[in-house]
Protein backbone atom coordinates (compact mmCIF):
# COMPACT_ATOMS: atom_id res chain seq x y z
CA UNK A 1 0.00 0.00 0.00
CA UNK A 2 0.96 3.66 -1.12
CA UNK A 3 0.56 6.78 1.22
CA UNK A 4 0.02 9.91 -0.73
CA UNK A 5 2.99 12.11 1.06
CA UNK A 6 2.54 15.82 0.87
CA UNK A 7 6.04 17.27 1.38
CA UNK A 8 9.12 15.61 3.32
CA UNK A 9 8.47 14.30 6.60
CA UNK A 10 8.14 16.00 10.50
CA UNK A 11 11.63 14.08 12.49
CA UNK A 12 11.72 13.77 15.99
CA UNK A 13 13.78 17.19 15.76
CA UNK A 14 11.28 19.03 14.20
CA UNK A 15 8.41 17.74 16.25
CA UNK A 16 10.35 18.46 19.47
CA UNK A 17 10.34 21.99 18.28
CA UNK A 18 6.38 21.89 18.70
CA UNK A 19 7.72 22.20 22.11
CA UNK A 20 9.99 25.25 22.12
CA UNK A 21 7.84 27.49 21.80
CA UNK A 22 8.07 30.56 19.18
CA UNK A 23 5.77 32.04 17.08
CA UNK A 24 5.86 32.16 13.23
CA UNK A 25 3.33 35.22 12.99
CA UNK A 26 2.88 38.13 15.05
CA UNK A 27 0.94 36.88 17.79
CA UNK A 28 0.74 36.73 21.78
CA UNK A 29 -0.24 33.85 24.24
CA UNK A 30 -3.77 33.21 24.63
CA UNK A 31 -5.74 32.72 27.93
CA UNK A 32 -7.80 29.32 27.44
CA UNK A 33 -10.99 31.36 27.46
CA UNK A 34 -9.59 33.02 24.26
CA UNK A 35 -7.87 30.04 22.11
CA UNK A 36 -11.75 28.66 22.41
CA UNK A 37 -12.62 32.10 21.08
CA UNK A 38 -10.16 31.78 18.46
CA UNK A 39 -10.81 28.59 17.40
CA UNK A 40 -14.67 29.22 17.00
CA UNK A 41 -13.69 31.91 14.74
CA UNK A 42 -11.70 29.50 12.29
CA UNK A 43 -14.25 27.70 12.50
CA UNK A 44 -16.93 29.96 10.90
CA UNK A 45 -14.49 31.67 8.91
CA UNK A 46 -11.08 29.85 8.05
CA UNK A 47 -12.37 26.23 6.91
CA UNK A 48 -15.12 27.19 4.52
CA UNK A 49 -12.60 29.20 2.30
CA UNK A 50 -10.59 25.92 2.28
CA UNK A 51 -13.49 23.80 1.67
CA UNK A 52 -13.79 22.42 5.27
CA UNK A 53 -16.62 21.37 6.82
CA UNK A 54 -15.91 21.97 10.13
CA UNK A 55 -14.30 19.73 13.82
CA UNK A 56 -14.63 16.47 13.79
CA UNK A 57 -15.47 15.91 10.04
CA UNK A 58 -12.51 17.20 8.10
CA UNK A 59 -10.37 18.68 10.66
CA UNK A 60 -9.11 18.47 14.47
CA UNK A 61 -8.25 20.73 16.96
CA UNK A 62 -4.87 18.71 18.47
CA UNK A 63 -2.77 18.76 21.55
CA UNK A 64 -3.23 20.72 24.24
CA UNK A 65 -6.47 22.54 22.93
CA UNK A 66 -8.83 22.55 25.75
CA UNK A 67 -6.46 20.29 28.05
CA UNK A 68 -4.71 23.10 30.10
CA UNK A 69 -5.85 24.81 33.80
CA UNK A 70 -7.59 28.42 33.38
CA UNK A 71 -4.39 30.42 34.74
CA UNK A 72 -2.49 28.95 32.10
CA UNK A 73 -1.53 30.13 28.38
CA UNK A 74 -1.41 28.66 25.15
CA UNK A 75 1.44 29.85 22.79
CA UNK A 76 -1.07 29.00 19.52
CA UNK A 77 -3.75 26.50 18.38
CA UNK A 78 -2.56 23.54 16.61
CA UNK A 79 -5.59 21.87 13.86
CA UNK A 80 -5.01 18.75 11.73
CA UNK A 81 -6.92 19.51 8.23
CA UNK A 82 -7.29 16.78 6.18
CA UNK A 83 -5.62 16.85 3.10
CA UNK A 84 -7.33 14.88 0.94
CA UNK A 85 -10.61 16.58 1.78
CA UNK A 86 -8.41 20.07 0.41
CA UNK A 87 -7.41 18.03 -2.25
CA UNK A 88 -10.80 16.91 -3.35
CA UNK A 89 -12.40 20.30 -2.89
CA UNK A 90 -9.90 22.48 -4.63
CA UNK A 91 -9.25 19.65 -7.71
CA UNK A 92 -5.51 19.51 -6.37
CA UNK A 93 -2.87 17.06 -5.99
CA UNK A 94 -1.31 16.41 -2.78
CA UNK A 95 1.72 17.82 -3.35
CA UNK A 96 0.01 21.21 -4.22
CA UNK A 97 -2.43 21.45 -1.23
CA UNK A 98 0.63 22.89 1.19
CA UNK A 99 0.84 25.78 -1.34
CA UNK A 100 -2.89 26.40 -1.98
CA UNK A 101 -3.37 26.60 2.00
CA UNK A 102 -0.77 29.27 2.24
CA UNK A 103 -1.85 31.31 -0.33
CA UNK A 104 -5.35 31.39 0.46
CA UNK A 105 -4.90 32.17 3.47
CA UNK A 106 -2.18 35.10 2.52
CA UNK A 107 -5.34 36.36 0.01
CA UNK A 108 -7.34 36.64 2.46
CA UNK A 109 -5.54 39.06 4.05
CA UNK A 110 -4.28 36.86 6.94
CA UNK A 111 -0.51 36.99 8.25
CA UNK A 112 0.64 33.48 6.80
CA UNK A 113 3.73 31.50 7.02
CA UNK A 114 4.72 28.13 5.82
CA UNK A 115 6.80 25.45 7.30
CA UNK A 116 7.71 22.98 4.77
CA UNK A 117 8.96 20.39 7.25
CA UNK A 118 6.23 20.24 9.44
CA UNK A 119 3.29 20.48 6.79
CA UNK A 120 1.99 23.14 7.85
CA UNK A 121 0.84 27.09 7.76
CA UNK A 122 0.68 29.31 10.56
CA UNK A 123 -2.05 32.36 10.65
CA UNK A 124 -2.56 35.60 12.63
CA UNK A 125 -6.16 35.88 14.07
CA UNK A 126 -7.60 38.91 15.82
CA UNK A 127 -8.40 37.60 19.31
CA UNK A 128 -12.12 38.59 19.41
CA UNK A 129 -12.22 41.70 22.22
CA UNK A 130 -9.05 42.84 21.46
CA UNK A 131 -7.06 44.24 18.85
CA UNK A 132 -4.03 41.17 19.47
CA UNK A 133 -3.66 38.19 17.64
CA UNK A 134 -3.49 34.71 18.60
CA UNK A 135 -1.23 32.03 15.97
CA UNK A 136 -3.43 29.07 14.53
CA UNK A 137 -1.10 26.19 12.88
CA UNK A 138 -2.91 24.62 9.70
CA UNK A 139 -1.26 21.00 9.81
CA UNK A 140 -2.12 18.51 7.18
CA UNK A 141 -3.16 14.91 7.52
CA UNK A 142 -3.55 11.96 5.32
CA UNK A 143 -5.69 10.44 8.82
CA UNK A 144 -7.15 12.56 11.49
CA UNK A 145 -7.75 9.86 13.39
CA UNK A 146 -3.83 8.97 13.47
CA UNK A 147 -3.35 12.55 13.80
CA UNK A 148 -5.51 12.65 16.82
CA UNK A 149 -3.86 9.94 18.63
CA UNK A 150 0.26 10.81 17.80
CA UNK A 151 -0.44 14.63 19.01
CA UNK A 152 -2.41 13.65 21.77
CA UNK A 153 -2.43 15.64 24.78
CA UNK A 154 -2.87 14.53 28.20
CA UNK A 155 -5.83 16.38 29.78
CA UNK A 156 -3.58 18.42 32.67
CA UNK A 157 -7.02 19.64 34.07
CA UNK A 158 -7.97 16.31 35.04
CA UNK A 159 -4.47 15.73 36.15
CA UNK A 160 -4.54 13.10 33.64
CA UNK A 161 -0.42 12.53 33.83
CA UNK A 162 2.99 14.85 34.98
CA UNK A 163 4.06 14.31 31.43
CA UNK A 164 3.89 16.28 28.11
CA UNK A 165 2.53 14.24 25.48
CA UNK A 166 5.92 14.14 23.64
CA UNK A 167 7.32 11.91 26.24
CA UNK A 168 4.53 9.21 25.67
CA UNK A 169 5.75 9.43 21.63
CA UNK A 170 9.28 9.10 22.39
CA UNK A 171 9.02 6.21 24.06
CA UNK A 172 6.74 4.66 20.96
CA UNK A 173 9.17 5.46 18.77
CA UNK A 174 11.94 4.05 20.34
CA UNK A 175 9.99 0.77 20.26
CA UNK A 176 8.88 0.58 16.49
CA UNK A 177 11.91 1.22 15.27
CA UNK A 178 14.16 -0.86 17.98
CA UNK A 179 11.56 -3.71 18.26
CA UNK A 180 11.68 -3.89 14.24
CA UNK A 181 15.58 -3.22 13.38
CA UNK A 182 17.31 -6.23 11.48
CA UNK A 183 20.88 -6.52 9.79
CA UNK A 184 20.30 -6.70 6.04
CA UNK A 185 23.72 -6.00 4.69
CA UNK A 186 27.71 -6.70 6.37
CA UNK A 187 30.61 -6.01 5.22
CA UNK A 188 33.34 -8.65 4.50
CA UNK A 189 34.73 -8.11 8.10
CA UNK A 190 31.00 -9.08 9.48
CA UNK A 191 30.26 -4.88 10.32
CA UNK A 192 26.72 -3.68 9.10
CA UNK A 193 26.64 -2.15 6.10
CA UNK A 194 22.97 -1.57 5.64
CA UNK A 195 19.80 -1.74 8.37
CA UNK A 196 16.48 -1.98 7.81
CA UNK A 197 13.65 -0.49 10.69
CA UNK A 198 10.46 0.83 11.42
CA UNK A 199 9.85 4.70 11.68
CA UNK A 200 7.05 6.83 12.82
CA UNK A 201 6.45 9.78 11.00
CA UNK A 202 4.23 12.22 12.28
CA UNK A 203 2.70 13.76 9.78
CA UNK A 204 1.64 10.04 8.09
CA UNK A 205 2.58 6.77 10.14
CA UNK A 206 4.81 3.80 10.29
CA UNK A 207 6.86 3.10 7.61
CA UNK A 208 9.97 0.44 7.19
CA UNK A 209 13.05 2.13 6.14
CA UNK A 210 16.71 1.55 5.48
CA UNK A 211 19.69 3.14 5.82
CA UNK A 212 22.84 2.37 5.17
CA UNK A 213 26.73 2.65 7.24
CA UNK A 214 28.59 3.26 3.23
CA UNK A 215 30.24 6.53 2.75
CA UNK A 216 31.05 8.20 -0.66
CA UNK A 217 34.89 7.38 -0.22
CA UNK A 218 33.43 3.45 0.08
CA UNK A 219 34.40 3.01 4.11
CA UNK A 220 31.69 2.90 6.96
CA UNK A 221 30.97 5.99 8.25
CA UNK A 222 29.70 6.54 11.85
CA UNK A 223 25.76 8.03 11.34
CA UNK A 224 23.66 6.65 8.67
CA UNK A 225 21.85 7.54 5.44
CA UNK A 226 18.58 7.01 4.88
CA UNK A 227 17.70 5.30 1.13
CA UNK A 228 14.61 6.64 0.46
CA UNK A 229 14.18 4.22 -2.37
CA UNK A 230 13.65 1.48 0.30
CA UNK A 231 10.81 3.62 1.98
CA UNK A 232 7.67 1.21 2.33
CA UNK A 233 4.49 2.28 4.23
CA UNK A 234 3.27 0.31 6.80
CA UNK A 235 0.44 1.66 8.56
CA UNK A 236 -1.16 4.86 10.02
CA UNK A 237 -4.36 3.32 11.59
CA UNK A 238 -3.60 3.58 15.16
CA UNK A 239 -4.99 0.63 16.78
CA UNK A 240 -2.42 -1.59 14.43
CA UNK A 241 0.36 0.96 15.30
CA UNK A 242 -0.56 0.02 19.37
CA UNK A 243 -0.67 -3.50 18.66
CA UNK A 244 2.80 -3.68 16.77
CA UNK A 245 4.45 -1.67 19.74
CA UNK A 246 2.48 -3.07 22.94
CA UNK A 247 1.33 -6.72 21.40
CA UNK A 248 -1.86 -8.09 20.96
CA UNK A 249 -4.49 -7.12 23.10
CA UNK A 250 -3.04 -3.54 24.12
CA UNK A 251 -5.27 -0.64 22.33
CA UNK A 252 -4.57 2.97 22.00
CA UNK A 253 -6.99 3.47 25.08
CA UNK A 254 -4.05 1.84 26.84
CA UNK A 255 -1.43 3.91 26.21
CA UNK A 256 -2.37 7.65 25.62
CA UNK A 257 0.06 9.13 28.90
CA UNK A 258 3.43 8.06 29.28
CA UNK A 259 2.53 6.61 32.69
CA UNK A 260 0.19 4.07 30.84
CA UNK A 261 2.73 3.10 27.69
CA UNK A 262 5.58 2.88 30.48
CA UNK A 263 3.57 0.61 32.17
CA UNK A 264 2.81 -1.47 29.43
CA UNK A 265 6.05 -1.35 28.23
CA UNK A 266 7.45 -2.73 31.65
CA UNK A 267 4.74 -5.21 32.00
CA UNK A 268 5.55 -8.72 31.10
CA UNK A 269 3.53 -9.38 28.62
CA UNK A 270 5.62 -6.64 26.49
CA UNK A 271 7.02 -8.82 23.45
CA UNK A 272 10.19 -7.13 23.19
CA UNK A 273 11.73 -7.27 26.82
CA UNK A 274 15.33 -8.36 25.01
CA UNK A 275 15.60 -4.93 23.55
CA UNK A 276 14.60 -3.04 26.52
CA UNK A 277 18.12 -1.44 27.01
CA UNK A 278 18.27 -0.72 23.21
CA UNK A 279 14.81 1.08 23.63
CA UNK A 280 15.53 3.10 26.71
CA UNK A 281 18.50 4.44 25.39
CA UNK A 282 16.91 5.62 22.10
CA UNK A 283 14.28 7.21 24.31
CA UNK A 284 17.40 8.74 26.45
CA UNK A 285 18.19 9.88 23.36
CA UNK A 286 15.08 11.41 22.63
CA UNK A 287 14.68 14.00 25.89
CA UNK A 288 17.85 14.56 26.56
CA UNK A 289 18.88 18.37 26.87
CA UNK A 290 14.82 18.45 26.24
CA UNK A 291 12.84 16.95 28.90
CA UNK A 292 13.14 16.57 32.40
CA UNK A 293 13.85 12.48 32.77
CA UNK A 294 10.66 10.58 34.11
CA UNK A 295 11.03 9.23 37.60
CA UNK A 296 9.79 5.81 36.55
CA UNK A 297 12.31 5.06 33.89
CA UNK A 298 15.42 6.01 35.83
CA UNK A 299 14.52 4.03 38.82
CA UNK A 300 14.19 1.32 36.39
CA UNK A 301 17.23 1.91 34.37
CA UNK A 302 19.57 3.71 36.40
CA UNK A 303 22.73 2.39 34.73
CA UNK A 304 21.37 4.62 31.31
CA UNK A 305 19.95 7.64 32.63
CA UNK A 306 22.81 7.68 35.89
């Protein structure tokens, strides 16, 4: 099976940077009363000129949307659009729905950026009451429902976890591609020349890559390349993404904190429990200089994160 692919792909890098903070248009932070403001004005007035229908048809308000206490800010509003719907409406390809976002949007008279990497367009939007603006990020989506589930949010006003939802996706990551990482090319000497794994891509699922160790000059050379010729899609439905990572039985219901996927990743039912050092030190990997490390993995693993 083929995904459509609108533009590159969002890395663990890039998606980190969701984190960071910044804005790409002139805007301010927005009390939660006003990002609900905000939103009901894309709504009404952003989607039709796209050829939305509206939440929970063609499009999703994402992350932390609705999740945070009333004393705290949100930097911008972050909606999955699906791209296929754009597509459709507009009589586009894929690869030119990125581009027709952005500059309707920019006709319209809207502050617009693009970022490329993450699939995405940022607007300005006048803050109803006040003469600020708030930043709305456009994201596309081959699946909302995939896109609902990787840029999940814990609810924080339910105290649903202490974690950001990032650290839940690390770990994930760390197992598809460690739990699914085989050897398919050595050298004469018996060192790896090429590797094939599983990736998660936010903007569109799983996927089995390869990469390989060769350098121009013909030696190994210490970080791999990716082939991109070897890309294969594997999946983006969600409960099949759970299943791969957590084994049979486990559904996305399971594992939408960190708590809840650290549990199940520590349980013994996990299928993978050889690789558990392997997958702890990608996720290492992942936070560090980032995140704060969870209290549950370095009791557990103090020899990595010590």
């Amino acid at each position: 099976m083929t995904l459509p692919r609108i533009r590159g792909f969002l890395t663990l890098s890039e998606y980190l940077k969701l984190y960071e903070g910044g804005n790409a248009v002139e805007a301010r932070p927005m009390s939660q009363t006003e990002t609900k403001e905000v939103y009901d004005y894309v709504q009404k007035n952003v989607f039709p000129k796209l050829g939305l229908s509206g939440e929970g048809i063609d499009a999703a308000v994402i992350g932390s949307f609705g999740k945070k206490n009333p004393d705290q800010t949100s930097g911008d509003i972050d909606v999955a659009v699906s791209a296929d719907v754009i597509a459709a409406k507009n009589d586009l390809t894929f690869e030119q729905v990125l581009d027709f976002v952005y500059n309707t949007m920019k006709s319209e008279g809207y502050e617009t950026a693009i970022a490329r990497g993450f699939n995405q367009v940022s607007i300005s939007v006048n803050i109803p009451g006040t003469k600020d603006f708030g930043q709305v990020d456009l994201m596309l989506s081959t699946n909302l429902d995939w896109s609902r589930f990787i840029y999940h949010s814990p609810d924080f006003t339910k105290a649903e976890s202490k974690y950001k939802g990032a650290y839940r996706n690390i770990l994930l990551m760390g197992i598809i591609s460690e739990s699914k990482r085989e050897v398919e090319k050595t050298t004469d000497k018996g060192e790896t020349e090429e590797y094939s794994q599983y990736a998660v891509r936010m903007e569109s699922g799983v996927y089995k890559v390869q990469k390989s160790f060769l350098g121009k000059k013909g030696g190994l050379v210490k970080t791999a390349k990716l082939l991109h010729e070897y890309d294969k899609f594997i999946t983006n439905t969600p409960e099949v993404v759970v299943e791969l990572a957590f084994g049979k039985g486990v559904v996305p219901a399971d594992v939408m904190t960190f708590e809840s996927a650290w549990s199940k990743f520590m349980s013994n039912d996990f299928p993978y429990k050889e690789k558990r050092d392997a997958i702890v030190k990608r996720f290492y990997a992942g936070i560090r200089g980032r995140f704060p490390i969870p209290e549950e993995a370095e009791k557990a693993f103090p020899n990595i994160f010590n």
